[in-house]
Structures are given as C-alpha cells and as structure tokens.
PDB file of N, CA and C in Angstrom:
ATOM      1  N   UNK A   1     -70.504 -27.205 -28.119  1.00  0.00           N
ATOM      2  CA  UNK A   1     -69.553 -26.496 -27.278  1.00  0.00           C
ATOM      3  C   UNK A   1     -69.866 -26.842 -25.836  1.00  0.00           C
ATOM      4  N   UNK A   2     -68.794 -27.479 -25.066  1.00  0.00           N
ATOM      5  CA  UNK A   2     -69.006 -27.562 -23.698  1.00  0.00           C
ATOM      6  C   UNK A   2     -69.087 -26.525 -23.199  1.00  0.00           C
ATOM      7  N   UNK A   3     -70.140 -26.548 -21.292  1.00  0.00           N
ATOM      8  CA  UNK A   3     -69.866 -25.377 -20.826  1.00  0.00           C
ATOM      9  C   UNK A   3     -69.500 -25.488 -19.282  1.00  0.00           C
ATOM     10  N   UNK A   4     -68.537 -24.945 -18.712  1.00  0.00           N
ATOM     11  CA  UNK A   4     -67.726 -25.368 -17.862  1.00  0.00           C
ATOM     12  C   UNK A   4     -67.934 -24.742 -16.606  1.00  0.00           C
ATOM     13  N   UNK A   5     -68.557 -24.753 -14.996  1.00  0.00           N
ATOM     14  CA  UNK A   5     -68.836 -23.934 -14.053  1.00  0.00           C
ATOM     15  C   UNK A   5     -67.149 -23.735 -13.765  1.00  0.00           C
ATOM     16  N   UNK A   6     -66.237 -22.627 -13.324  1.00  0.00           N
ATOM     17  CA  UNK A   6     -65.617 -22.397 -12.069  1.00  0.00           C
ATOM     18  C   UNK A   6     -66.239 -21.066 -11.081  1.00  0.00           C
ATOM     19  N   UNK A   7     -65.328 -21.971 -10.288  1.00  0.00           N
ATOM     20  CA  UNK A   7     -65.655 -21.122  -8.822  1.00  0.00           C
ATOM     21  C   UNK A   7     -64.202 -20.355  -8.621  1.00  0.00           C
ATOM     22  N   UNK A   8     -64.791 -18.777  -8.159  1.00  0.00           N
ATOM     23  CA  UNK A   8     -63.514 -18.160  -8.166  1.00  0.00           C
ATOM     24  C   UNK A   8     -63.552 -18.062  -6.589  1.00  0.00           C
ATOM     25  N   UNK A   9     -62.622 -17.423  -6.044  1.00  0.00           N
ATOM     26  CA  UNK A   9     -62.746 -16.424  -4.665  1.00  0.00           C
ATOM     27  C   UNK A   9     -62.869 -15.574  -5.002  1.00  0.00           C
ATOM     28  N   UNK A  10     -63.382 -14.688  -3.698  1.00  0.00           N
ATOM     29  CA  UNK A  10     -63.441 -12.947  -3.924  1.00  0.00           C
ATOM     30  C   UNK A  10     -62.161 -12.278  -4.115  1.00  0.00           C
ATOM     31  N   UNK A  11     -61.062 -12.926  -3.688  1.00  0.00           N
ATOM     32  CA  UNK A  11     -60.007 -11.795  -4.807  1.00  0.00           C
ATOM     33  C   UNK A  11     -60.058 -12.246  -6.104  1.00  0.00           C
ATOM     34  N   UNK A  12     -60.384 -13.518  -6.668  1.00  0.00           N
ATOM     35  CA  UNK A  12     -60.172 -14.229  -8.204  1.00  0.00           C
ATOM     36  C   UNK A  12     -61.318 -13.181  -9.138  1.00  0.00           C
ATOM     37  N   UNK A  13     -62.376 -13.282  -8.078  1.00  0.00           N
ATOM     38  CA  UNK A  13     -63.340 -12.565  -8.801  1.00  0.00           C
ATOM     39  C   UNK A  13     -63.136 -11.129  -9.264  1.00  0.00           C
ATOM     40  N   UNK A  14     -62.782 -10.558  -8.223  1.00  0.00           N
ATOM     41  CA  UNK A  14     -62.266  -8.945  -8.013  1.00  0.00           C
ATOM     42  C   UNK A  14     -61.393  -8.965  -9.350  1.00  0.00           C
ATOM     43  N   UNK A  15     -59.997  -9.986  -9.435  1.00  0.00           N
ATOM     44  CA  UNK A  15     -58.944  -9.631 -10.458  1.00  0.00           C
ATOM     45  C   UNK A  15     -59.800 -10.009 -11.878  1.00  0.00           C
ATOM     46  N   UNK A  16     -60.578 -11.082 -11.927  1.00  0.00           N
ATOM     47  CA  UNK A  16     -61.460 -10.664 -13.342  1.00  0.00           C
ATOM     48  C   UNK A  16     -62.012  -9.712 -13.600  1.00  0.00           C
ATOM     49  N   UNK A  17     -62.490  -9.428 -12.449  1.00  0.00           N
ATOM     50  CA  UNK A  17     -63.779  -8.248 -13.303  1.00  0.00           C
ATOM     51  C   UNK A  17     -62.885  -7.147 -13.855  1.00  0.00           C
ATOM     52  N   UNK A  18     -61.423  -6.529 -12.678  1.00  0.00           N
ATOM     53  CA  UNK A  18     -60.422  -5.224 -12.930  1.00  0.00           C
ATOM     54  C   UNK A  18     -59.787  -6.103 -14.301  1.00  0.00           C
ATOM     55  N   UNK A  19     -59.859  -7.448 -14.547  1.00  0.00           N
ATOM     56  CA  UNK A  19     -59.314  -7.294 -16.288  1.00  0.00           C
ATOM     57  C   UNK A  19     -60.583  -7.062 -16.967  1.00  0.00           C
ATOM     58  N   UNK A  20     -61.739  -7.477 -16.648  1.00  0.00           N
ATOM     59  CA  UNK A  20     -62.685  -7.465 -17.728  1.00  0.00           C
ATOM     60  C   UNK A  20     -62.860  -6.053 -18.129  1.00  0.00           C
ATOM     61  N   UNK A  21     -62.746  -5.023 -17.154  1.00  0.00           N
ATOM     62  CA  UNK A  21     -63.068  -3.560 -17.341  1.00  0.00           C
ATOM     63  C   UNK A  21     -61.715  -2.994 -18.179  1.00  0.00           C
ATOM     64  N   UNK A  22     -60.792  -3.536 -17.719  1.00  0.00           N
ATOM     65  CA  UNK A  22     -59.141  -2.878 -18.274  1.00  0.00           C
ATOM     66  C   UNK A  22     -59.652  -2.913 -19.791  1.00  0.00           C
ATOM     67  N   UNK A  23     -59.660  -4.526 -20.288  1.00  0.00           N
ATOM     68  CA  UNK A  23     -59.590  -4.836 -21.576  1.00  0.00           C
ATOM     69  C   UNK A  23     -61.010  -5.061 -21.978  1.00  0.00           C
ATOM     70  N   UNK A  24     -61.919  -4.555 -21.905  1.00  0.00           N
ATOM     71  CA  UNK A  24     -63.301  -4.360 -22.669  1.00  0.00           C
ATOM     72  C   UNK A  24     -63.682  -5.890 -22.857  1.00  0.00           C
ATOM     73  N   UNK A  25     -63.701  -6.528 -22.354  1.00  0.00           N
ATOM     74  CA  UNK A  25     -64.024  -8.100 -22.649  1.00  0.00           C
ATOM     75  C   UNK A  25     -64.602  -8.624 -21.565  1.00  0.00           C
ATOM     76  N   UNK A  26     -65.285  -9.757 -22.129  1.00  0.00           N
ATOM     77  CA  UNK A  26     -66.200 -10.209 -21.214  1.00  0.00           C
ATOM     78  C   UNK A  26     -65.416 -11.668 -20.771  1.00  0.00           C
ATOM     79  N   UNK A  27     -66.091 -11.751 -19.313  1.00  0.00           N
ATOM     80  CA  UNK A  27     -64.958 -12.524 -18.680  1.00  0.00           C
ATOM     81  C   UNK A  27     -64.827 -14.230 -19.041  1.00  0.00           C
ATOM     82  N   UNK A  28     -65.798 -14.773 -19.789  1.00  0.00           N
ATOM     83  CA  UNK A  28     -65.230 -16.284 -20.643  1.00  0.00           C
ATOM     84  C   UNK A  28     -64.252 -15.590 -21.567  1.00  0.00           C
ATOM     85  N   UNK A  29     -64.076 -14.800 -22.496  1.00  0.00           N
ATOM     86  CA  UNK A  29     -63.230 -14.220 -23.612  1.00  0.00           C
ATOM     87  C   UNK A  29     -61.571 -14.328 -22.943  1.00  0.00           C
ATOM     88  N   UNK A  30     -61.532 -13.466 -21.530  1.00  0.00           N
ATOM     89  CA  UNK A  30     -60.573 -13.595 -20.675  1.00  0.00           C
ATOM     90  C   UNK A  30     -59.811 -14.627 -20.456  1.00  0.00           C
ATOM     91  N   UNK A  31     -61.227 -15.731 -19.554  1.00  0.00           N
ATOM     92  CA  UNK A  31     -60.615 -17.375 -19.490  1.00  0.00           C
ATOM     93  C   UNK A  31     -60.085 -17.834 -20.786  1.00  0.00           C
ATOM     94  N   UNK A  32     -60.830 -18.227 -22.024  1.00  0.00           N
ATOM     95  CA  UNK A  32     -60.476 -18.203 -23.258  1.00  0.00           C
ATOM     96  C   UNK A  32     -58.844 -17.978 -23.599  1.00  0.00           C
ATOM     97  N   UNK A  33     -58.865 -16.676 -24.040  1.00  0.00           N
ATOM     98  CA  UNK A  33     -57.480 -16.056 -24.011  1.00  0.00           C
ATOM     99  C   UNK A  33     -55.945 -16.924 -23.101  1.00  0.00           C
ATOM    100  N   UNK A  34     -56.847 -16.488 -22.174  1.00  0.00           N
ATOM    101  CA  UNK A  34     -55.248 -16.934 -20.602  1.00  0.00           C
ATOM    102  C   UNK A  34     -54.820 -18.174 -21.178  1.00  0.00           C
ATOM    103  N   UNK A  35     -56.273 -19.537 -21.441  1.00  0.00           N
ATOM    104  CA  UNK A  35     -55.983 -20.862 -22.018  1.00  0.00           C
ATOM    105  C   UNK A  35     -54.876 -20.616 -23.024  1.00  0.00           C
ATOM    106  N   UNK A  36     -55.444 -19.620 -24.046  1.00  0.00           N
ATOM    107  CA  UNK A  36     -54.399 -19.993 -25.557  1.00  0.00           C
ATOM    108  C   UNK A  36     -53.286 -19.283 -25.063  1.00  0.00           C
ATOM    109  N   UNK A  37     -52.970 -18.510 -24.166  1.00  0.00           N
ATOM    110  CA  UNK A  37     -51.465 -17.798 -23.462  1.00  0.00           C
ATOM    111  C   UNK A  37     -51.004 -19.163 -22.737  1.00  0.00           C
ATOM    112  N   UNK A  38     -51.216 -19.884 -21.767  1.00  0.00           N
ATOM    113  CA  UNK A  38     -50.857 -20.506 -21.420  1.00  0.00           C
ATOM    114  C   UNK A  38     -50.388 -21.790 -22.032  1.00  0.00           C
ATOM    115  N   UNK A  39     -50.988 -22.126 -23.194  1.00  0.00           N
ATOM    116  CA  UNK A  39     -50.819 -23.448 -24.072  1.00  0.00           C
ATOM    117  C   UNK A  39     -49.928 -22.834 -24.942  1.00  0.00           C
ATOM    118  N   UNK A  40     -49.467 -21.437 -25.156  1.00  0.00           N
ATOM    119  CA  UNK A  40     -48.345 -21.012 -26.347  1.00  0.00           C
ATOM    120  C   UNK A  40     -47.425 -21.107 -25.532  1.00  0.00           C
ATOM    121  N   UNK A  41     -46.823 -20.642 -24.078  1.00  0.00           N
ATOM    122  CA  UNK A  41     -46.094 -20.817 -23.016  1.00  0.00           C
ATOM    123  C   UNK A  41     -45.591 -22.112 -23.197  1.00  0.00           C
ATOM    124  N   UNK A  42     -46.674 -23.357 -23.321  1.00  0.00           N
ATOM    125  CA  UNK A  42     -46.010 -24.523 -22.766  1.00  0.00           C
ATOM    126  C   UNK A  42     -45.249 -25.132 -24.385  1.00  0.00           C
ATOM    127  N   UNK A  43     -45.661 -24.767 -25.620  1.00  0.00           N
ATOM    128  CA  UNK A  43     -45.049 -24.761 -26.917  1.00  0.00           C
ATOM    129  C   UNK A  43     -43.735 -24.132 -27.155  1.00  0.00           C
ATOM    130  N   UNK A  44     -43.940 -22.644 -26.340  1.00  0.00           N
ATOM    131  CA  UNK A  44     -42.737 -22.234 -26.532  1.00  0.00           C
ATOM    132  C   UNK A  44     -41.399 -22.839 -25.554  1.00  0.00           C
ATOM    133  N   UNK A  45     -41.981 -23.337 -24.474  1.00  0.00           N
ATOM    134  CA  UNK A  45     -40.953 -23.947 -23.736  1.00  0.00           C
ATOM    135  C   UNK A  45     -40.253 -25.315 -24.334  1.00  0.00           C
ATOM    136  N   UNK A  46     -41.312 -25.824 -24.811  1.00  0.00           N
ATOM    137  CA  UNK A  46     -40.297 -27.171 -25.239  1.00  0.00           C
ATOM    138  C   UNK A  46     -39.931 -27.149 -26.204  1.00  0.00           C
ATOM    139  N   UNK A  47     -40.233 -25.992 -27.301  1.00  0.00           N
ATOM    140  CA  UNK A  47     -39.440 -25.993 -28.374  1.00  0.00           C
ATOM    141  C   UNK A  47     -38.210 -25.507 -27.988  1.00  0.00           C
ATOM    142  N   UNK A  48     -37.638 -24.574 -26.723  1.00  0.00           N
ATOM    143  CA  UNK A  48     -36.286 -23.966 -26.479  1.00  0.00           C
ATOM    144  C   UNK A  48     -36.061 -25.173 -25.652  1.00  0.00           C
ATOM    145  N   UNK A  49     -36.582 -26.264 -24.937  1.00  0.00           N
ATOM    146  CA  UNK A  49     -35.642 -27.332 -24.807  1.00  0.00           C
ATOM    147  C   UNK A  49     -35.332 -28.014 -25.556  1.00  0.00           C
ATOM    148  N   UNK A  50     -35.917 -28.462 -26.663  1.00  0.00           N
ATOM    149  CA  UNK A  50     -35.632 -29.288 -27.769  1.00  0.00           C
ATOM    150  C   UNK A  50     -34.342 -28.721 -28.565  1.00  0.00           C
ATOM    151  N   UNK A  51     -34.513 -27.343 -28.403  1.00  0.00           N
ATOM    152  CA  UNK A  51     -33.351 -26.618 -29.096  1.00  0.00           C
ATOM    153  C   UNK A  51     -32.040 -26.883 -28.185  1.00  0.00           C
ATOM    154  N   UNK A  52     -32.321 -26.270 -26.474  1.00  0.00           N
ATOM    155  CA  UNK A  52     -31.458 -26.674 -26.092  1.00  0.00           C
ATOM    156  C   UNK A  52     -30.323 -27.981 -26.254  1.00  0.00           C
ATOM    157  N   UNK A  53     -31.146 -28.840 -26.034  1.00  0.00           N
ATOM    158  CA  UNK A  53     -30.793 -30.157 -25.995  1.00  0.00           C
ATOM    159  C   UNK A  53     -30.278 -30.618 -27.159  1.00  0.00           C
ATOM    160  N   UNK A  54     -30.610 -29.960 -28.750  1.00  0.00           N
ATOM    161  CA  UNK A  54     -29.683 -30.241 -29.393  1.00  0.00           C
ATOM    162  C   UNK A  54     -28.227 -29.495 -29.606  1.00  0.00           C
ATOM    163  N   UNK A  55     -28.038 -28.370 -29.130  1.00  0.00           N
ATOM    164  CA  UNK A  55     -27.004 -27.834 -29.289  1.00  0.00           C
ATOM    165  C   UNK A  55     -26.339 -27.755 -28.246  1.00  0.00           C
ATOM    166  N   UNK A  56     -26.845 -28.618 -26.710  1.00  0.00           N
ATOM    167  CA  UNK A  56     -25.550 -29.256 -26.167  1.00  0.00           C
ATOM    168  C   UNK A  56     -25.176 -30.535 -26.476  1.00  0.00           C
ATOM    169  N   UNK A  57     -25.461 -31.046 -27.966  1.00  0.00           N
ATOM    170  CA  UNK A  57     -25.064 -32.400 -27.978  1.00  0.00           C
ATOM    171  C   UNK A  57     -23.731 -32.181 -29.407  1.00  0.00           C
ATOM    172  N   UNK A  58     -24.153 -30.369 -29.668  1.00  0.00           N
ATOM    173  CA  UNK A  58     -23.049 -30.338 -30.613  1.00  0.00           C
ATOM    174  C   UNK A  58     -21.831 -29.948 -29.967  1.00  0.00           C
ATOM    175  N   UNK A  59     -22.150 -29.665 -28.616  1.00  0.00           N
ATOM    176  CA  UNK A  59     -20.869 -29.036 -27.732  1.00  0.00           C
ATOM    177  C   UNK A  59     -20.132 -27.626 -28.173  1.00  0.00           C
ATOM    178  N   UNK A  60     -21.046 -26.820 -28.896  1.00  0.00           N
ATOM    179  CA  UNK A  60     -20.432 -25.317 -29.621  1.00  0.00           C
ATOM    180  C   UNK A  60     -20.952 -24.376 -28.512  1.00  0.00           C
ATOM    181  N   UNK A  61     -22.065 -24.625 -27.533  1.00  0.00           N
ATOM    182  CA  UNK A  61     -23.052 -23.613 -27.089  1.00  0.00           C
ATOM    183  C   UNK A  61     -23.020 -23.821 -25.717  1.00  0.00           C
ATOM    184  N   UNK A  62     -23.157 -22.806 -24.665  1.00  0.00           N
ATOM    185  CA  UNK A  62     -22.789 -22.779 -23.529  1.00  0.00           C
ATOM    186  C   UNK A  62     -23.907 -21.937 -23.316  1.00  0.00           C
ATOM    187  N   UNK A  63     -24.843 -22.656 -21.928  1.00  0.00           N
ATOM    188  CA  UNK A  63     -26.156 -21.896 -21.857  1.00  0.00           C
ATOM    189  C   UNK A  63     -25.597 -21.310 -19.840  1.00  0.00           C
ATOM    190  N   UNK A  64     -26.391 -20.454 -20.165  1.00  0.00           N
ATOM    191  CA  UNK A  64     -26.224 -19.739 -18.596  1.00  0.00           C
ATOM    192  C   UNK A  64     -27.839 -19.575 -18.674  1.00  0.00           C
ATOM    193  N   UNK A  65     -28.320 -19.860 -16.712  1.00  0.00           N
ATOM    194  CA  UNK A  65     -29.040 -20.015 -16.237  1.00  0.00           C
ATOM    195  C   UNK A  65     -29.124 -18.431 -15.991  1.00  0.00           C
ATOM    196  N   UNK A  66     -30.642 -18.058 -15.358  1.00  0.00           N
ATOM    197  CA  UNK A  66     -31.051 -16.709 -14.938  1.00  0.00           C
ATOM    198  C   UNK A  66     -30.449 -16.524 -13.873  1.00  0.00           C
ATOM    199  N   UNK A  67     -30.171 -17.228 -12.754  1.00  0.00           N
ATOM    200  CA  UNK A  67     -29.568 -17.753 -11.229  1.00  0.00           C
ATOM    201  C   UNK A  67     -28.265 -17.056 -11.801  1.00  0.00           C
ATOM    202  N   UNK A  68     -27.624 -18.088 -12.551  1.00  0.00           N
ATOM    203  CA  UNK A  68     -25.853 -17.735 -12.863  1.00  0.00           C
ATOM    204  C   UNK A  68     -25.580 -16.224 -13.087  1.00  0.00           C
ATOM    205  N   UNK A  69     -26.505 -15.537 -13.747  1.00  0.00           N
ATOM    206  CA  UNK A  69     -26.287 -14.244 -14.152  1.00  0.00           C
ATOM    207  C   UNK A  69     -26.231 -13.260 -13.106  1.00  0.00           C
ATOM    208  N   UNK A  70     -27.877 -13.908 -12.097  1.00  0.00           N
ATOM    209  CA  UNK A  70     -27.632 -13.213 -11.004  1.00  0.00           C
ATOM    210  C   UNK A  70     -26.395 -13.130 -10.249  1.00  0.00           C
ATOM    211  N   UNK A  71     -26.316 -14.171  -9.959  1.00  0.00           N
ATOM    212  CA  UNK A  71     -24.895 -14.116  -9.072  1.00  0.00           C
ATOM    213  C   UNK A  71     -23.655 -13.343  -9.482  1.00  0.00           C
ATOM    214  N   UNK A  72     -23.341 -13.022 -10.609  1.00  0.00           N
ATOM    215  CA  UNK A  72     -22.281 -12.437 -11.323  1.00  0.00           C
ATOM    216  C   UNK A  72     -22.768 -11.182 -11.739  1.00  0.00           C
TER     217      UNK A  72
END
C-alpha cells in the first residue's frame, strides 16, 4: 500500500478535522471516501453523456440545460 504526504492549509485542515468529528472517522478514511465520491461522479457523468448522445441521435428527446430552466 502506498503512502501519500498532503499538505493542507489551515482552513483545509480546520474543514477535515469539523468532518472528522461530524462523521466519527479518521481523516485518511475521509480522503479515501471523497476519492471513491469523486471517481462515482466522474462514472456517473459519462454514462448520462453516453446516454445523452445516444438519444439525440434518435431525435425523440429534447434535453434542457439547468441555465434554460433558469431563465424560464
């Protein structure tokens, strides 16, 4: 198992420790975690473009942006 130094700042540090205390965990468990949140994020995104992209090629589906909604 590799082991990895970061360097936080004093607010980076501050916002770990107020999660480490929130959620009873110790703060690699934290880093840990955020990694597998962040790598399901980037799975779930390209599977809804992949989706996208096929169902504007069937021309049935009409996508609206978060922007478009705002505006209206």
């Amino acid at each position: 198992m590799g082991v990895i130094s970061i360097r936080f700042n004093n607010d980076e540090e501050k916002i770990l420790k107020k999660l480490s205390d929130y959620f009873h965990e110790d703060k690699s468990a934290l880093i840990k975690k955020s990694l597998v949140d962040l790598y399901e994020n980037v799975l779930d995104l390209n599977t809804i473009t992949r989706y996208e992209e096929r169902e504007k090629k069937k021309k049935k589906v009409y996508f609206t942006t978060a922007e478009d909604i705002l505006k209206n």
